[in-house]
N, C-alpha and C. Protein backbone atom coordinates (compact mmCIF):
# COMPACT_ATOMS: atom_id res chain seq x y z
N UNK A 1 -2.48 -19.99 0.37
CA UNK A 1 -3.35 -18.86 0.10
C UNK A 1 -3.09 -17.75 1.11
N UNK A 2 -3.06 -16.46 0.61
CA UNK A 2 -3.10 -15.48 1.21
C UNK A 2 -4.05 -14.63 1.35
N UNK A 3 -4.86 -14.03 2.52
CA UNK A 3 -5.91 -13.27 2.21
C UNK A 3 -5.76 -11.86 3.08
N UNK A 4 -5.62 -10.63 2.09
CA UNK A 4 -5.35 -9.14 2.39
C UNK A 4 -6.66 -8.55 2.26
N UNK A 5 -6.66 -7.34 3.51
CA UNK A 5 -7.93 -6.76 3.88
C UNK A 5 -7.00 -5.38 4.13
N UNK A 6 -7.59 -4.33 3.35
CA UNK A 6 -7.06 -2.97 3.38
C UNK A 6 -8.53 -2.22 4.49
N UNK A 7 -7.32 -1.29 4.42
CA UNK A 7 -8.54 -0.26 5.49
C UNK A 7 -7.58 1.02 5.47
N UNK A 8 -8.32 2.39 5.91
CA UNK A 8 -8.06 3.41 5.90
C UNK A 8 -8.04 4.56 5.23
N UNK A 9 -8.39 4.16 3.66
CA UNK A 9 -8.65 5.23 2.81
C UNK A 9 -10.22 5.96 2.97
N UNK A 10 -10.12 7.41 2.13
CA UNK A 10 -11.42 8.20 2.68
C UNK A 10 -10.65 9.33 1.64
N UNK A 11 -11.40 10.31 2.10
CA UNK A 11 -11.26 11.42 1.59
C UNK A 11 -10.52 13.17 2.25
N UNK A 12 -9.34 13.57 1.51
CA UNK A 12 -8.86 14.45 2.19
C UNK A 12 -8.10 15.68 1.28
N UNK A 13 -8.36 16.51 1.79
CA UNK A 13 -7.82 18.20 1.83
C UNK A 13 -6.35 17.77 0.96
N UNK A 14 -5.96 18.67 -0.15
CA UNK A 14 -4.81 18.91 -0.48
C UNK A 14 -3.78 19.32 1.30
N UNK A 15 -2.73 18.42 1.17
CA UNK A 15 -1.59 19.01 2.32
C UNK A 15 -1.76 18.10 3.71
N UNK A 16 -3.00 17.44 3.40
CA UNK A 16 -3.98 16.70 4.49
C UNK A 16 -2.85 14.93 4.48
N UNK A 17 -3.13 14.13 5.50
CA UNK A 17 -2.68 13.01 5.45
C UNK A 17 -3.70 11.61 5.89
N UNK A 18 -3.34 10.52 5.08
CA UNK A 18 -4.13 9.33 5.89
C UNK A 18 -3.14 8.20 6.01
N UNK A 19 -3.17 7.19 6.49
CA UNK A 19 -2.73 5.62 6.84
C UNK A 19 -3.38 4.75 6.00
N UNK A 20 -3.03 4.18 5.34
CA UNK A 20 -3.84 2.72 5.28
C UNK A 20 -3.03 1.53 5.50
N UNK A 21 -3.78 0.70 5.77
CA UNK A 21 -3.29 -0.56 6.56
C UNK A 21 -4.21 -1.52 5.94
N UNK A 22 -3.07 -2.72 5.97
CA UNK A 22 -2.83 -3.82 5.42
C UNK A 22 -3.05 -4.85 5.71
N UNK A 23 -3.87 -5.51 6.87
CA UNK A 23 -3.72 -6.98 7.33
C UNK A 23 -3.57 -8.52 6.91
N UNK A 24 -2.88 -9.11 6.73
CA UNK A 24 -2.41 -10.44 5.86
C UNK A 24 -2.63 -11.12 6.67
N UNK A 25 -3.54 -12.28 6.45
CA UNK A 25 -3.64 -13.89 7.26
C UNK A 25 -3.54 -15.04 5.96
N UNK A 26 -3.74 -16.37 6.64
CA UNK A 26 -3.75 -17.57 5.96
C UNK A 26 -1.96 -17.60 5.69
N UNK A 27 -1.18 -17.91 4.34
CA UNK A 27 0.15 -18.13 4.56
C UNK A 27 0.69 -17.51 4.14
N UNK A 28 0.76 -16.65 5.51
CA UNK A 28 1.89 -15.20 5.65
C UNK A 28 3.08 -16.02 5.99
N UNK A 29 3.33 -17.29 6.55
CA UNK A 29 5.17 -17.05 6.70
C UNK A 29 6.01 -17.49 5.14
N UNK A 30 5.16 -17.22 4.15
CA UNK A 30 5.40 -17.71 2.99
C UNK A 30 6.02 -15.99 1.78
N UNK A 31 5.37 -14.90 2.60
CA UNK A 31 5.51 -13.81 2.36
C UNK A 31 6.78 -13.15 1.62
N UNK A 32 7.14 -12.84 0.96
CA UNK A 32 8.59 -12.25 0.58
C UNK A 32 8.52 -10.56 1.08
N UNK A 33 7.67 -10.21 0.25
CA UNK A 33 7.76 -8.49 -0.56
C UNK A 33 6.25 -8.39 -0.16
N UNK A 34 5.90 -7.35 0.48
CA UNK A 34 4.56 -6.41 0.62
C UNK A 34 4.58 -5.38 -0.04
N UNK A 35 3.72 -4.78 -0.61
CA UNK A 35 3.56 -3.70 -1.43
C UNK A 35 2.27 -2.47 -1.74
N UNK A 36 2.47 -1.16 -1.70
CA UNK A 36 1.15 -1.01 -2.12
C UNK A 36 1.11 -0.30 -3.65
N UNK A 37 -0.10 -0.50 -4.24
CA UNK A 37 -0.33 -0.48 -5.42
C UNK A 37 -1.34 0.60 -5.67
N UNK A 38 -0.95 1.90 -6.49
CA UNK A 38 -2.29 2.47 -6.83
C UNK A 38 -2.49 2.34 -8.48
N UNK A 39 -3.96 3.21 -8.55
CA UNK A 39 -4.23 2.62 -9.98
C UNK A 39 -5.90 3.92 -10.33
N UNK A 40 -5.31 4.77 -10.99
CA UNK A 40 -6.02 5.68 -11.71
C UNK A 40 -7.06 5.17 -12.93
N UNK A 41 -8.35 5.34 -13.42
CA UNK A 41 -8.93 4.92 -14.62
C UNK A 41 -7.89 5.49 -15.51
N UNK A 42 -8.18 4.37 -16.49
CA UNK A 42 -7.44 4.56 -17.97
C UNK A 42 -5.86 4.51 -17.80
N UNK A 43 -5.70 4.13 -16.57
CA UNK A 43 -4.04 3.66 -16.16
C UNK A 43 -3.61 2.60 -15.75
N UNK A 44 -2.02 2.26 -15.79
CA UNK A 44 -2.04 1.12 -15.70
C UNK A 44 -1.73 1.18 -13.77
N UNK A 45 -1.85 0.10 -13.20
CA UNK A 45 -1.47 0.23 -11.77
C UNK A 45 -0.25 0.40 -11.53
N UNK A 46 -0.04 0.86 -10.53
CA UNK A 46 1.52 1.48 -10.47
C UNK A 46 1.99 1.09 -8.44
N UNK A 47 2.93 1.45 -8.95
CA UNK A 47 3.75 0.62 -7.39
C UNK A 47 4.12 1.87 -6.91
N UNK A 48 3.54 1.86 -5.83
CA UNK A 48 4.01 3.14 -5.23
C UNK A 48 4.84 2.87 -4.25
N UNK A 49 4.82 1.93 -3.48
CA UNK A 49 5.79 1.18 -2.35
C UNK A 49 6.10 0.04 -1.85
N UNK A 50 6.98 -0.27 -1.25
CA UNK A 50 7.12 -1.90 -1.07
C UNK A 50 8.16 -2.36 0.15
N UNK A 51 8.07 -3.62 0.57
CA UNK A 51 8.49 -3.29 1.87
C UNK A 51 9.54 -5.14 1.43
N UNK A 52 10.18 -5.44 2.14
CA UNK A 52 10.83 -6.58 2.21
C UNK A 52 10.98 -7.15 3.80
N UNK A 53 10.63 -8.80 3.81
CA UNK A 53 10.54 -9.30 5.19
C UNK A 53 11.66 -8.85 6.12
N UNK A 54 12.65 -8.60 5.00
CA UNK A 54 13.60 -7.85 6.07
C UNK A 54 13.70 -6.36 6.72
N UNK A 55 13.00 -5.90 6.05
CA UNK A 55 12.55 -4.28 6.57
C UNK A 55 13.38 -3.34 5.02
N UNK A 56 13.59 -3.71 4.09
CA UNK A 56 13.98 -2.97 3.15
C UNK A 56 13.11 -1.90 2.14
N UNK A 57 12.92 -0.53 2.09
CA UNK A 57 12.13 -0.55 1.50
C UNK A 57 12.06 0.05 0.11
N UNK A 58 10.99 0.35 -0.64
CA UNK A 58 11.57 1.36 -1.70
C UNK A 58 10.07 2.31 -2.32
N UNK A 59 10.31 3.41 -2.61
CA UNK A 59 9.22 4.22 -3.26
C UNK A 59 9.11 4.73 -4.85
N UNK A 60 8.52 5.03 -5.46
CA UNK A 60 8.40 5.53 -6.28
C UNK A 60 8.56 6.94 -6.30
N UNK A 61 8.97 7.43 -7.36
CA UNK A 61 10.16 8.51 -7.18
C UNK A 61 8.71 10.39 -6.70
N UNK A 62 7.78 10.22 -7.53
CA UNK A 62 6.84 10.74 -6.94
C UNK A 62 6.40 10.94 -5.15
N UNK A 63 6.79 9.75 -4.98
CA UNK A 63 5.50 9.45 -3.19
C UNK A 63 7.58 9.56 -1.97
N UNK A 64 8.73 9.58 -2.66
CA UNK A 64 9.34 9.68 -1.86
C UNK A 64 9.61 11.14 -0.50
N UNK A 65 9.78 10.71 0.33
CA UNK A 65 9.69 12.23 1.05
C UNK A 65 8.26 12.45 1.58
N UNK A 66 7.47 12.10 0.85
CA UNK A 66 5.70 11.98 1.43
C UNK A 66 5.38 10.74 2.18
N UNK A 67 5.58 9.54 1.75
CA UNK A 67 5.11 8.70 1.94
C UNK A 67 6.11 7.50 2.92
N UNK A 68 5.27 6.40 3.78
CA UNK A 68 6.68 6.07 4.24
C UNK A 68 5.69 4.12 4.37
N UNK A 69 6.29 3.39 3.90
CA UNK A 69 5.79 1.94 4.29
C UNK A 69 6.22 1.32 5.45
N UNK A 70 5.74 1.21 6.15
CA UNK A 70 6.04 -0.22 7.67
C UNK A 70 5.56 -1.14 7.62
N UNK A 71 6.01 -1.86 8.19
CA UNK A 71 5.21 -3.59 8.79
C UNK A 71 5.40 -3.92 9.70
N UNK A 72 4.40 -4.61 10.62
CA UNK A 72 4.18 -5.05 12.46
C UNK A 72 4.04 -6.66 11.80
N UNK A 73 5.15 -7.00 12.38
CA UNK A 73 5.44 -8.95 11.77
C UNK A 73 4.49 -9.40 12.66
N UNK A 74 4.00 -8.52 14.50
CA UNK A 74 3.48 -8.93 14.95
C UNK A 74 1.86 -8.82 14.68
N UNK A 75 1.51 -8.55 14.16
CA UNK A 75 -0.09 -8.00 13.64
C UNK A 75 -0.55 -8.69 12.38
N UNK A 76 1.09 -8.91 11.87
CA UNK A 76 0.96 -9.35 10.20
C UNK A 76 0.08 -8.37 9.03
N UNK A 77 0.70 -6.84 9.46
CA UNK A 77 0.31 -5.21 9.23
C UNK A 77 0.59 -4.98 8.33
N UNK A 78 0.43 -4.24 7.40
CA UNK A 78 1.27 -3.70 6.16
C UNK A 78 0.77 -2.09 6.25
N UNK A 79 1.24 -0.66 6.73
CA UNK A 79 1.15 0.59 6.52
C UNK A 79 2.14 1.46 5.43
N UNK A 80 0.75 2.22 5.03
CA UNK A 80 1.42 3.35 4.25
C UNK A 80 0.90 4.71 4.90
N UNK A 81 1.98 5.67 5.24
CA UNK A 81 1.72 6.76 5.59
C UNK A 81 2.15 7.72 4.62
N UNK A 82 0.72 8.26 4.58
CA UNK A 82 0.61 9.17 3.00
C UNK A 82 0.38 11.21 4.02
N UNK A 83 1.80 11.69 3.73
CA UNK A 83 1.40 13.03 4.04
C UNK A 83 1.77 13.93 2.83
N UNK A 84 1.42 14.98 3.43
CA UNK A 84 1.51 16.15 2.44
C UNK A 84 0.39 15.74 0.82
N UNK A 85 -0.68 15.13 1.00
CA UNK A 85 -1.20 14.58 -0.20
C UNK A 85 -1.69 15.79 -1.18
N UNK A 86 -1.58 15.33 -2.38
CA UNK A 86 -2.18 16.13 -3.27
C UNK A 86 -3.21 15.28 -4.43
N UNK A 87 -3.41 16.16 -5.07
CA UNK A 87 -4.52 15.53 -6.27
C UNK A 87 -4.31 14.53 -7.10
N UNK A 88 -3.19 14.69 -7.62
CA UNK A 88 -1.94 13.42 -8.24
C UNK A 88 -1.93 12.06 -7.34
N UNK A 89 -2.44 12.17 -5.80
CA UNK A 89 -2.38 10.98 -5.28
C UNK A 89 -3.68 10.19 -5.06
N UNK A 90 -4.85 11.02 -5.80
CA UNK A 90 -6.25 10.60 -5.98
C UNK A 90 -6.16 9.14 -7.01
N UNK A 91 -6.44 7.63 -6.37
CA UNK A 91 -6.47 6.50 -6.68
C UNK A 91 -7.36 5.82 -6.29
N UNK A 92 -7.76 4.72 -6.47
CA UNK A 92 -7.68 3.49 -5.37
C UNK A 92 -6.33 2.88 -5.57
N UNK A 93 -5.92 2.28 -4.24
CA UNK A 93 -4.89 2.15 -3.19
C UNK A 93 -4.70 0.32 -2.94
N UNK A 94 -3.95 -0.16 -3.43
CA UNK A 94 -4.21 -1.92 -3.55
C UNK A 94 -2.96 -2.61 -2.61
N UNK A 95 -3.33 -3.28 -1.56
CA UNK A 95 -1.98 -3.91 -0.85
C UNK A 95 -1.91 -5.33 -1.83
N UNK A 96 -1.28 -5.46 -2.30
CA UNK A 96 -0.23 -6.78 -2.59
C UNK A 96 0.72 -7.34 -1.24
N UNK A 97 0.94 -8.72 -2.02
CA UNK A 97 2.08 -9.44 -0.87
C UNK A 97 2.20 -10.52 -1.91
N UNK A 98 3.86 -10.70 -1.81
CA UNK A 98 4.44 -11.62 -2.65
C UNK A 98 5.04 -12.46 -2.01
N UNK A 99 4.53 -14.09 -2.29
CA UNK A 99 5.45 -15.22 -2.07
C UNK A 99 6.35 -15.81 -2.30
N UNK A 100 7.18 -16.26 -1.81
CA UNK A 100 8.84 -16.69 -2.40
C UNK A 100 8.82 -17.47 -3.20
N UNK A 101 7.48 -18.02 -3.95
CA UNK A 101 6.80 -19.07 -4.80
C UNK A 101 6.86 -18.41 -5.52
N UNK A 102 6.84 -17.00 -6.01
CA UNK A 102 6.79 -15.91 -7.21
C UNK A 102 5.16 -15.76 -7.18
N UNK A 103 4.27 -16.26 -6.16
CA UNK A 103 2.83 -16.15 -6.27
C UNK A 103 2.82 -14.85 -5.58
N UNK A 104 1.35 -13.97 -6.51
CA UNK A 104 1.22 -12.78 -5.42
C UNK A 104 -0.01 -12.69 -5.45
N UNK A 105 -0.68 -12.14 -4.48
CA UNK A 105 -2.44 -11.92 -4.33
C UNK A 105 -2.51 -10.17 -3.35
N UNK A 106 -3.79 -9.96 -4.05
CA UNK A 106 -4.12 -8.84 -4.13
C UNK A 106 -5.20 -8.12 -3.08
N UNK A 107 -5.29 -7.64 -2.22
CA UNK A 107 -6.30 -6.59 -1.52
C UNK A 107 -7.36 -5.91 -2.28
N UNK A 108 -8.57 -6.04 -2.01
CA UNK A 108 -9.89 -5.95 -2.63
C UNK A 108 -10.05 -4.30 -3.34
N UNK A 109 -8.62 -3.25 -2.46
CA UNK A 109 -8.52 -1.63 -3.13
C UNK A 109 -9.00 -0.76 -2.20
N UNK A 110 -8.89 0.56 -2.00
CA UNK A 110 -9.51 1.43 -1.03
C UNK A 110 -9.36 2.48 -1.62
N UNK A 111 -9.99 3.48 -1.77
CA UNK A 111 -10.44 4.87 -2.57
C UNK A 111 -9.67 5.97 -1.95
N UNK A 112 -8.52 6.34 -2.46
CA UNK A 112 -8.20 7.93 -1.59
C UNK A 112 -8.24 8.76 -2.75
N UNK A 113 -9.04 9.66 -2.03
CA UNK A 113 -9.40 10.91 -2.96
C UNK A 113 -8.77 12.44 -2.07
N UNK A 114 -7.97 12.89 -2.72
CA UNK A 114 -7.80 14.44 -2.44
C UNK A 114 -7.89 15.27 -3.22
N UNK A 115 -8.64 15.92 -2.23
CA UNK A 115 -9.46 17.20 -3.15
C UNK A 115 -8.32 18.70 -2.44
N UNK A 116 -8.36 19.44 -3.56
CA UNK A 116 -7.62 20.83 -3.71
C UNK A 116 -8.41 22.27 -3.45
């Protein structure tokens, strides 16, 4: 079992930036792929970024150039740094983490809203 606790979303200014962060306990050395996930009403959730135990990462073609994913192996962290935001990036915000089991579990979501 894996259990993810997001933090850092809120509310911000078109052009404005936030962090959110990721913390993973229980069986993280089981981890493959971290990821974060947003998800608009009446949409389907969408992958905005993703990170690999090896430090590989990748974005969605939208959030590239804005956005950047890290991970602290020592913290067992998962960050997304969201700048230059705009209205288009108004979601809730979901960390995932995938096990080499093909199992994945999900972060409870965090609200970023930017307003214009």
């Amino acid at each position: 079992q894996v259990q993810l606790v997001e933090s850092g979303g809120g509310s911000v200014q078109a052009g404005g930036s936030l962090r959110l962060s990721c913390t993973a306990s229980g069986s993280i050395f089981s981890i493959n792929v971290m990821g974060w996930y947003r998800q608009t009403p009446g949409k389907q959730r969408e992958l905005v970024a993703a990170i690999s135990s090896g430090g590989s990462t990748s974005y969605v073609d939208s959030v590239k150039g804005r956005f950047t994913i890290s991970r602290d192996n020592t913290k067992n962290t998962v960050y997304l740094q969201m700048n230059s935001l705009n209205a288009e990036d108004t979601a809730v915000y979901y960390c995932a983490a995938l096990q080499t089991s093909g199992r994945s579990y999900w972060g409870q979501g965090t609200q970023v809203t930017v307003s214009s």
